[in-house]
Protein backbone atom coordinates (compact mmCIF):
# COMPACT_ATOMS: atom_id res chain seq x y z
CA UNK A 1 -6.86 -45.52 12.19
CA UNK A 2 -10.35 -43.55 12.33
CA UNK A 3 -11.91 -42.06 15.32
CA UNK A 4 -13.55 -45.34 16.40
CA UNK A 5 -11.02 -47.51 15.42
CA UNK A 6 -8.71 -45.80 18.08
CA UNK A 7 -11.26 -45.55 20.62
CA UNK A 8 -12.14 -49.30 20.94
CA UNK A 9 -8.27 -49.53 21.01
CA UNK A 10 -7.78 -47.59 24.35
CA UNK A 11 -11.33 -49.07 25.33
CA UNK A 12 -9.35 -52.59 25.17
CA UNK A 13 -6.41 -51.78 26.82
CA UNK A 14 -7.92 -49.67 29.39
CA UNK A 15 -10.02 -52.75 30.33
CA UNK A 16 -9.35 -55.09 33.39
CA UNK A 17 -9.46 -59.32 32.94
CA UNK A 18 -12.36 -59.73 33.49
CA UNK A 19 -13.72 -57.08 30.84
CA UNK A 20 -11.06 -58.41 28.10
CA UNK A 21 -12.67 -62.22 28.66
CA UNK A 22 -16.00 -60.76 28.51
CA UNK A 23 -15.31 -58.81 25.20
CA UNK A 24 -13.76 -61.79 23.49
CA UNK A 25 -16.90 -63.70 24.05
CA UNK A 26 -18.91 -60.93 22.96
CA UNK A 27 -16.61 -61.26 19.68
CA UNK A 28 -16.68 -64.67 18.48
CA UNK A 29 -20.31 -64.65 19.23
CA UNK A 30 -20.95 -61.71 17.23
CA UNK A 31 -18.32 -63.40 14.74
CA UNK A 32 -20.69 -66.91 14.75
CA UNK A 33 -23.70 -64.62 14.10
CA UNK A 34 -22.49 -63.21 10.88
CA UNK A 35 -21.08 -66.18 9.43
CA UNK A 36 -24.30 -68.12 9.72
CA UNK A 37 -25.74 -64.65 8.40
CA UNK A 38 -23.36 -64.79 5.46
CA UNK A 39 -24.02 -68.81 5.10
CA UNK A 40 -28.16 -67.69 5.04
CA UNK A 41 -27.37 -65.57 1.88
CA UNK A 42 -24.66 -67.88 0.20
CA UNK A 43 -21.65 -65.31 0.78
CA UNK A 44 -18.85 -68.17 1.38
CA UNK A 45 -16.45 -65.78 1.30
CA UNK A 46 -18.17 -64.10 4.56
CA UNK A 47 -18.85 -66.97 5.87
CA UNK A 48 -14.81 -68.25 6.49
CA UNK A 49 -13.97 -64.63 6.80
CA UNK A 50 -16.08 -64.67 10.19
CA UNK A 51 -15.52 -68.46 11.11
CA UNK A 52 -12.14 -67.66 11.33
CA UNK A 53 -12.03 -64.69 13.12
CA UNK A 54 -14.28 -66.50 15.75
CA UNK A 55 -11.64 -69.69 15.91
CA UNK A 56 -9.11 -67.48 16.28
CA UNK A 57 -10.43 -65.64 19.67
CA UNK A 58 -11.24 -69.26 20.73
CA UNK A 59 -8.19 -70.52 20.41
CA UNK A 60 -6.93 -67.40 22.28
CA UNK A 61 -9.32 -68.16 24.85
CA UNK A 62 -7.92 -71.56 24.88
CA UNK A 63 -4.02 -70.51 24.81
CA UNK A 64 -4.62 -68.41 28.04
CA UNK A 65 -6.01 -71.15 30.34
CA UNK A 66 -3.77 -71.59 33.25
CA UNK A 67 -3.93 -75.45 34.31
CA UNK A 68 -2.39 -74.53 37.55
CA UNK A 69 -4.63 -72.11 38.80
CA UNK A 70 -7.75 -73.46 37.17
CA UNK A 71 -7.18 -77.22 37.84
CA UNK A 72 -10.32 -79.23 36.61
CA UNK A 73 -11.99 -76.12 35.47
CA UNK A 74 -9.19 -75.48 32.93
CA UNK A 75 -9.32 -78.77 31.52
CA UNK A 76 -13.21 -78.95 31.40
CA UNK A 77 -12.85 -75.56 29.28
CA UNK A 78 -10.32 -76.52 27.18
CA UNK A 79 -12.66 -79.23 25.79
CA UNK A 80 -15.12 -77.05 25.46
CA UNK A 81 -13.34 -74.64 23.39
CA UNK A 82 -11.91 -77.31 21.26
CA UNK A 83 -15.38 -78.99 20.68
CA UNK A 84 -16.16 -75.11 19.25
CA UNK A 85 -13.36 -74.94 17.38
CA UNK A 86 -14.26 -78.50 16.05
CA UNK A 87 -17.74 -76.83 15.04
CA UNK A 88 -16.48 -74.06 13.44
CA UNK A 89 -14.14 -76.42 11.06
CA UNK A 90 -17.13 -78.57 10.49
CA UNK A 91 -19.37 -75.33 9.66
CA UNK A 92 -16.72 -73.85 7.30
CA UNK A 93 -16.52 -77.26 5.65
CA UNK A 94 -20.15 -78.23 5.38
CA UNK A 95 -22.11 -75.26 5.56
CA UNK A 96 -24.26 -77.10 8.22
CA UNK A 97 -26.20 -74.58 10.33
CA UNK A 98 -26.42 -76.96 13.52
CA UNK A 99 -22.73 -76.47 13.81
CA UNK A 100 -22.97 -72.50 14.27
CA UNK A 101 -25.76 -73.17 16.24
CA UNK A 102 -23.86 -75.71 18.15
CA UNK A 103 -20.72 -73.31 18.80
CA UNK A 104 -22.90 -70.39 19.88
CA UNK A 105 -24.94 -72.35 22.30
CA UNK A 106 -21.64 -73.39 24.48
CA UNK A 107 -19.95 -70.02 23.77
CA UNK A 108 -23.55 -68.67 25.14
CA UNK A 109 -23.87 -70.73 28.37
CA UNK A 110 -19.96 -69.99 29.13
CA UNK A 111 -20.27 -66.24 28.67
CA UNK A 112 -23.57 -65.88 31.08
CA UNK A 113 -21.46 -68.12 33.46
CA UNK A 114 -18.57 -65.54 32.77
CA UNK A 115 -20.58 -62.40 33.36
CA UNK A 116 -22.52 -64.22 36.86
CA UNK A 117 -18.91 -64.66 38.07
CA UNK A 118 -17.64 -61.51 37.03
CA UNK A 119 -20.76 -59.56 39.29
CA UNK A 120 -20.13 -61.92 42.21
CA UNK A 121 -15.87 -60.70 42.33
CA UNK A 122 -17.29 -57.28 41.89
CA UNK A 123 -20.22 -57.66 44.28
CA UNK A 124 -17.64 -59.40 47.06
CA UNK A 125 -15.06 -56.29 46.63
CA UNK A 126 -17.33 -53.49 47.08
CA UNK A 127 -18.52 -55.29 50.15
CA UNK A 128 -15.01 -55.53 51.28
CA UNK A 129 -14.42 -51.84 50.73
């Protein structure tokens, strides 16, 4: 492992919850980017090589969900994250740019919602300090 590899390592394990949510967001994302990239210059190879890597941190996101804790709000983004994951299969399929656009839009709105919630806990705690 080079230098950087093992300093995002001990970057994610150093990082709290919240962070670790954040940074998978920030992956498939990133991960939906470059495969419509790839799709733009016809490298199909790229293109399921990154649509996969971004299903697979969705469907992580969707394994963790605790329905007991989250009630309503679990459910809500389990069928969020399986409508992406829908997209993604549907963009690795067809090719069809609306469905990158489609996944990164929802991924979008959920990780601003993510990061406002994340500054409110952190916001409320140092006030409680």
């Amino acid at each position: 492992m080079n230098g950087y590899g093992k300093y995002k390592k001990s970057l994610i394990e150093s990082a709290n919850k919240e962070k670790v949510l954040l940074m998978l967001y920030e992956g498939a994302i990133k991960f939906i980017k470059q495969a419509k990239e790839a799709h733009e210059v016809k490298n199909i190879a790229l293109r399921g090589e990154m649509i996969g890597r971004a299903y697979d941190i969705v469907m992580e996101l969707s394994s963790t969900l605790d329905f007991k804790v989250g009630g309503e709000i679990a459910v809500n983004l389990e069928q969020l994250y399986i409508y992406v994951m829908d997209e993604l299969s549907k963009a690795n399929i067809s090719g069809d740019p609306k469905h990158f656009d489609n996944s990164l839009k929802v991924l979008s709105i959920l990780y601003d919602g993510w990061v406002k919630a994340v500054e409110s806990i952190k916001k409320k705690e140092s006030q409680g300090a």
